[in-house]
N, C-alpha and C. Protein backbone atom coordinates (compact mmCIF):
# COMPACT_ATOMS: atom_id res chain seq x y z
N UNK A 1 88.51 87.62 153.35
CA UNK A 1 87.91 88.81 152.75
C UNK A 1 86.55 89.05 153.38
N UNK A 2 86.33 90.23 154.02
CA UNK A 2 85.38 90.54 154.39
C UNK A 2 84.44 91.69 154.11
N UNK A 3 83.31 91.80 153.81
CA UNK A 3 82.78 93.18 152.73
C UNK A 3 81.45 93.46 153.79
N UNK A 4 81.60 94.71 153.57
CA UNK A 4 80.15 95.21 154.19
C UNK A 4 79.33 95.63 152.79
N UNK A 5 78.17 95.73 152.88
CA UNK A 5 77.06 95.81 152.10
C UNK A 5 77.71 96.91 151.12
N UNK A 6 77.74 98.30 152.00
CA UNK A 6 78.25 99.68 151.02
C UNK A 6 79.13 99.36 150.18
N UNK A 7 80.01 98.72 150.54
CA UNK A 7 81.54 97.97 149.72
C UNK A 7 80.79 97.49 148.75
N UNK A 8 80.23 96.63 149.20
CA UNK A 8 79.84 95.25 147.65
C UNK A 8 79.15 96.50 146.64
N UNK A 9 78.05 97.51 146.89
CA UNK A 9 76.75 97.96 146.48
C UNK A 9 78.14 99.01 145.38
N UNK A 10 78.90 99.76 145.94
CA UNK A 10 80.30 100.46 144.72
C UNK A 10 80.88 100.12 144.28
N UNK A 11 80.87 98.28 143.80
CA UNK A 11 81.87 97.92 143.00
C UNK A 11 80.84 97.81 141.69
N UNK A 12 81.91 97.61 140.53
CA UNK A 12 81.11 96.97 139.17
C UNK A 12 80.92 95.70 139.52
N UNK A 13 80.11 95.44 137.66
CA UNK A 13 79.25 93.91 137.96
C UNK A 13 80.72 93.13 137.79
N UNK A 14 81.48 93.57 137.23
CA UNK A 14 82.81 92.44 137.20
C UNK A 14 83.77 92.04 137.94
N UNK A 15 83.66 93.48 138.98
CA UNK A 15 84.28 93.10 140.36
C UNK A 15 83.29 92.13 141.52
N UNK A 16 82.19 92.31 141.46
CA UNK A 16 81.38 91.78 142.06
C UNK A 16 81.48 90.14 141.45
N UNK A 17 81.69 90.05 139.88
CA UNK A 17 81.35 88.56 139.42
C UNK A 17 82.70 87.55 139.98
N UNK A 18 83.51 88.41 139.75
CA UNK A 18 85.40 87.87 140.58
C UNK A 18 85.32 87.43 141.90
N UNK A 19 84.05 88.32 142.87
CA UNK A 19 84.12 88.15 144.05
C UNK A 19 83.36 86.93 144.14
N UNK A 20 81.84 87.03 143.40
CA UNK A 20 81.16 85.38 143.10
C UNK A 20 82.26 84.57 142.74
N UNK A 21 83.33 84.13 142.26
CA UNK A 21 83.91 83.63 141.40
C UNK A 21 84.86 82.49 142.66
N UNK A 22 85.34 83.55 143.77
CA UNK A 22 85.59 82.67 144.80
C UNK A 22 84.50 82.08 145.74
N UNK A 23 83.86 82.24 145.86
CA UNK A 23 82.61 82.06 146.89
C UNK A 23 81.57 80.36 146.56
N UNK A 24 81.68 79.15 147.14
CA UNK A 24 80.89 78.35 147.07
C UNK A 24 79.85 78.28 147.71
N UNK A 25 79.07 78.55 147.25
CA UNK A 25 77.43 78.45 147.63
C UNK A 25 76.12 78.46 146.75
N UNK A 26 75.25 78.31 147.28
CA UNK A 26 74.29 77.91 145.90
C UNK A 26 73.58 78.80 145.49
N UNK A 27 73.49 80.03 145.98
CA UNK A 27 73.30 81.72 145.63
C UNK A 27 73.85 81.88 144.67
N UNK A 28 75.17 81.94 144.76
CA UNK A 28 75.89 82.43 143.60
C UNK A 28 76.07 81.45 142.36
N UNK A 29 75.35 80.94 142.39
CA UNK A 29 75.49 79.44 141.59
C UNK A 29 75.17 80.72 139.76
N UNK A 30 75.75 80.18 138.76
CA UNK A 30 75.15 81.36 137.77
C UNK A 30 75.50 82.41 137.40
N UNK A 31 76.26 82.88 138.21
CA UNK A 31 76.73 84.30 138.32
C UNK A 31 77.04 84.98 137.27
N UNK A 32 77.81 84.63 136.10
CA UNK A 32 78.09 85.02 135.04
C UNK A 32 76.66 85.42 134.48
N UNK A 33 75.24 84.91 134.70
CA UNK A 33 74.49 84.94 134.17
C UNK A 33 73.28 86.15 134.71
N UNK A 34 74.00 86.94 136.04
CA UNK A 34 73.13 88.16 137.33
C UNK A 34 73.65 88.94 136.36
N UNK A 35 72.80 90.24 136.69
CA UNK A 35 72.72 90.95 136.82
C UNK A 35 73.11 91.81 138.06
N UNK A 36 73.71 93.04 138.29
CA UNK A 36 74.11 94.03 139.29
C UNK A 36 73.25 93.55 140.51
N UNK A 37 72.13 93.54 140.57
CA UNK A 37 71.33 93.72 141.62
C UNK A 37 70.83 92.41 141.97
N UNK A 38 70.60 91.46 141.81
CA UNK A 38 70.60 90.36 141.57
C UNK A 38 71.83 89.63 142.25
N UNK A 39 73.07 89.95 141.82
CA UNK A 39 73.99 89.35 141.85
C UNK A 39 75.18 90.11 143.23
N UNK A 40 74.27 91.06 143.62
CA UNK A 40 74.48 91.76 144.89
C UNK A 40 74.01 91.09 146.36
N UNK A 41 72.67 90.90 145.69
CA UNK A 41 71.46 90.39 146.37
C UNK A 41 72.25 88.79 146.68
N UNK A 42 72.75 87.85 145.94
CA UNK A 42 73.30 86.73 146.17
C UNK A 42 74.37 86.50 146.96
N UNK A 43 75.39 87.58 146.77
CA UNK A 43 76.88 87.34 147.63
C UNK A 43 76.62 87.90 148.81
N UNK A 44 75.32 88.93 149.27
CA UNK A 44 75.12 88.97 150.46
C UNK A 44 74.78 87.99 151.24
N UNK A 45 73.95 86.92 150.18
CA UNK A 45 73.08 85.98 150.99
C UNK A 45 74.27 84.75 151.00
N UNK A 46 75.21 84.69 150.23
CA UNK A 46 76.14 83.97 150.30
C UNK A 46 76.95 84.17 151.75
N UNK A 47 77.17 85.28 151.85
CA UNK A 47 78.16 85.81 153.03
C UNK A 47 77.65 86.13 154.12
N UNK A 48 75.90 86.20 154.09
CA UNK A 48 75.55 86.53 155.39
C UNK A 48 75.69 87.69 155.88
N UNK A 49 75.21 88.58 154.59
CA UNK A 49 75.27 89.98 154.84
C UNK A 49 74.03 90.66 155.22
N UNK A 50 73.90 91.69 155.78
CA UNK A 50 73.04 92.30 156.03
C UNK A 50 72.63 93.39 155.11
N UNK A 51 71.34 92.93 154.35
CA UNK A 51 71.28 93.86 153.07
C UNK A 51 70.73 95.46 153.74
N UNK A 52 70.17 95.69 154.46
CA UNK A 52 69.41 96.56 154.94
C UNK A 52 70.26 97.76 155.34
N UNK A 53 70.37 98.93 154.45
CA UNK A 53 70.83 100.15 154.55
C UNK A 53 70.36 100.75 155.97
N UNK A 54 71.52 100.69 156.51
CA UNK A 54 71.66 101.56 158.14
C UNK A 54 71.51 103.02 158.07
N UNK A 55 70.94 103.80 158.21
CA UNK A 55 71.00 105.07 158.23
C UNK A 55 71.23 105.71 159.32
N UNK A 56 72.10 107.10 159.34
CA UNK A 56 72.96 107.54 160.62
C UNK A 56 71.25 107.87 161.28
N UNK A 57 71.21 107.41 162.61
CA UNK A 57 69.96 107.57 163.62
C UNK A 57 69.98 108.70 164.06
N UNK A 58 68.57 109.21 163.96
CA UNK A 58 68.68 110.92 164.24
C UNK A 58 67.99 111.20 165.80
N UNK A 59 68.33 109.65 166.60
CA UNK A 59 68.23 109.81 168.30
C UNK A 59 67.35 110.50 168.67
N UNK A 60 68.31 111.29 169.35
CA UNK A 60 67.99 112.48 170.01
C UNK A 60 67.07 113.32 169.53
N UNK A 61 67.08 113.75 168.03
CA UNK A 61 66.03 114.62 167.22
C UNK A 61 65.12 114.42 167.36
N UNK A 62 64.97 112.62 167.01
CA UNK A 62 64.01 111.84 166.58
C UNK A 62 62.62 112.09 168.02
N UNK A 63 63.61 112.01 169.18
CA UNK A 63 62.70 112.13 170.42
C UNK A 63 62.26 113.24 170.32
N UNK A 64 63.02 114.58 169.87
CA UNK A 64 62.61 116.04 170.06
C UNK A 64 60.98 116.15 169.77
N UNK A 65 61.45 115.71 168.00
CA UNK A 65 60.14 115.58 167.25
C UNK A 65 59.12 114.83 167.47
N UNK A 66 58.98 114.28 168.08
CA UNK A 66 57.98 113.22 168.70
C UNK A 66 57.18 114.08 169.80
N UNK A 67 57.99 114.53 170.69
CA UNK A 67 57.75 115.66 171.97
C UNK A 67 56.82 116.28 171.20
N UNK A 68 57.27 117.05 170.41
CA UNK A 68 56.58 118.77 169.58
C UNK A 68 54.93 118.13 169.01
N UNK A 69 55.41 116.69 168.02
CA UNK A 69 53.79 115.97 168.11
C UNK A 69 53.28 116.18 168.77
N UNK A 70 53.33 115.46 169.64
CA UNK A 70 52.60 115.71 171.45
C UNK A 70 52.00 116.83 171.42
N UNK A 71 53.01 117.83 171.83
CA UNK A 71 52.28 119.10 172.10
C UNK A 71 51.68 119.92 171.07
N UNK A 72 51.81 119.44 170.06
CA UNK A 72 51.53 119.72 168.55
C UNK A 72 49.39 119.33 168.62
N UNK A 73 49.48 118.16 169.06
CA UNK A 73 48.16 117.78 168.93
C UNK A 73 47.41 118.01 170.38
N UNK A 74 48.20 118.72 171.40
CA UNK A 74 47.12 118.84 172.71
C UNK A 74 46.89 120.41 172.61
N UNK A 75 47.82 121.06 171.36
CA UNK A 75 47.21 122.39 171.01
C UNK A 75 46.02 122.42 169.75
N UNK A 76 46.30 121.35 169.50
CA UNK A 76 45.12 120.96 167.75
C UNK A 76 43.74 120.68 169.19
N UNK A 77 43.95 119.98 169.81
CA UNK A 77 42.67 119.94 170.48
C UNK A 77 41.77 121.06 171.07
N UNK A 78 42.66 121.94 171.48
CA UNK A 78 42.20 123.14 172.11
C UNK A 78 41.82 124.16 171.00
N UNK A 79 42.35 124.14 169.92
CA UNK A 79 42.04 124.45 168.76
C UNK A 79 40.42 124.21 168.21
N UNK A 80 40.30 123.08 168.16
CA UNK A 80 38.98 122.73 167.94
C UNK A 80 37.55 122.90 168.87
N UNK A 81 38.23 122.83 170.32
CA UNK A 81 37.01 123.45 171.04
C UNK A 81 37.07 124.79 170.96
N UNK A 82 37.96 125.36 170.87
CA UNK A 82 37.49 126.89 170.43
C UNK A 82 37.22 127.51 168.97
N UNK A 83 37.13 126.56 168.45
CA UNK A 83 37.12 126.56 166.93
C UNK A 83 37.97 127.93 166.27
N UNK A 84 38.89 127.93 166.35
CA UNK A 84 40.11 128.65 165.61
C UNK A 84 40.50 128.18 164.64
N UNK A 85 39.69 128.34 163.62
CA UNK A 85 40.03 127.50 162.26
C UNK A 85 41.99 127.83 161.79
N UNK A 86 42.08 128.87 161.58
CA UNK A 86 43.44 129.49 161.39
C UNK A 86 43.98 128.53 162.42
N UNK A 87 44.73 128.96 163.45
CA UNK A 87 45.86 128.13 164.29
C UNK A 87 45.59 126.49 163.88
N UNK A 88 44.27 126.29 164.08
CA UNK A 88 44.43 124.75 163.74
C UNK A 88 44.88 124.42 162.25
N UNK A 89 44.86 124.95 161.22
CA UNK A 89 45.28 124.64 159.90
C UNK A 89 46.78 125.20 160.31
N UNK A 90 47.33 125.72 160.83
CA UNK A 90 48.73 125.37 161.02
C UNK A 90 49.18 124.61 161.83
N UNK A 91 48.69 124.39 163.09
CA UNK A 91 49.62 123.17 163.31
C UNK A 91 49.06 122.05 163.27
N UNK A 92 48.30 121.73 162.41
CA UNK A 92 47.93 120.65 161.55
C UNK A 92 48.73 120.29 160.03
N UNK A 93 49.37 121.58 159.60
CA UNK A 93 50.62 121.55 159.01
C UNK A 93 52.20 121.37 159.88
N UNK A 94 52.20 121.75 160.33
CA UNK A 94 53.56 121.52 161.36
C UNK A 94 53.82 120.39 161.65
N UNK A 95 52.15 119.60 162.43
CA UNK A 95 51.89 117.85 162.73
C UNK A 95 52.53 117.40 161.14
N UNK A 96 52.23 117.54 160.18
CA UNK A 96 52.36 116.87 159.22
C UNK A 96 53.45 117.20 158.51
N UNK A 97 53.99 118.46 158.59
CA UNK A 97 55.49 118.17 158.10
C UNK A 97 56.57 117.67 159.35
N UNK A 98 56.35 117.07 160.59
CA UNK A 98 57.40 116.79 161.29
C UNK A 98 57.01 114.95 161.08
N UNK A 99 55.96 114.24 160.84
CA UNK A 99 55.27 112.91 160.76
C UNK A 99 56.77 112.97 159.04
N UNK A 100 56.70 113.77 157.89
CA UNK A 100 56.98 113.35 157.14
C UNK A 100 58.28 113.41 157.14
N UNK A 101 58.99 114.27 157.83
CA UNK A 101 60.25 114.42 158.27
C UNK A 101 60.86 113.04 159.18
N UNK A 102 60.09 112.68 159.86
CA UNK A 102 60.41 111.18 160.57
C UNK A 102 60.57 110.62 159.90
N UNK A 103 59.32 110.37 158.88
CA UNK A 103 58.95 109.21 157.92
C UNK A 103 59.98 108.39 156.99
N UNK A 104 61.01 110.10 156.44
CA UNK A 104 62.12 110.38 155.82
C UNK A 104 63.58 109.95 156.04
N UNK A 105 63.10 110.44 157.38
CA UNK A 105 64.13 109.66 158.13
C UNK A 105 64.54 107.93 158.56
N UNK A 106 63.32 107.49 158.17
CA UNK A 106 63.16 106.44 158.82
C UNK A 106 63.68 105.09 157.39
N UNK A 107 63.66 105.95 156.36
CA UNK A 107 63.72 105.06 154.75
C UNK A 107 64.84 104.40 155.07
């Protein structure tokens, strides 16, 4: 029997306690006594799972947006020596909604 993380994380606590139930190791030692998350947290570490939620990689985007930074802040500079208050308060917004859009991405 072999489970990936998503598998274990959609079952109930009683399918999960059945699955402790075969498993010898000293994680699961108790089990009747976990909790969901807890007792998630154990049969991974029992099985040598990888708890860490993979998220589909947004690559390619990811580089786009990085680029537009770039040029995002060598126009904020030119901004400031000409002191254009306006343009610079926008793409000083733009910088900061594409930083939080990564950021988002990155959870």
């Amino acid at each position: 029997m072999s489970f990936t993380y998503e598998e274990l994380k959609k079952k109930t606590v009683a399918e999960l306690r059945e699955i402790a139930k075969g498993i010898e190791h000293e994680a699961v030692q108790g089990y009747t006594q976990l909790n969901k998350e807890h007792l998630l947290a154990a049969i991974c570490k029992a099985l040598d799972l990888d708890m860490h939620v993979h998220h589909a990689a947004t690559g390619e985007n990811k580089t786009r947006m990085k680029k537009e930074i770039r040029e995002l802040r060598k126009k904020r500079d030119e901004a400031l020596t000409a002191h254009d208050h306006q343009s610079l308060k926008r793409i000083r917004q733009k910088i900061k909604h594409l930083k939080k859009t990564l950021r988002r991405q990155a959870i």
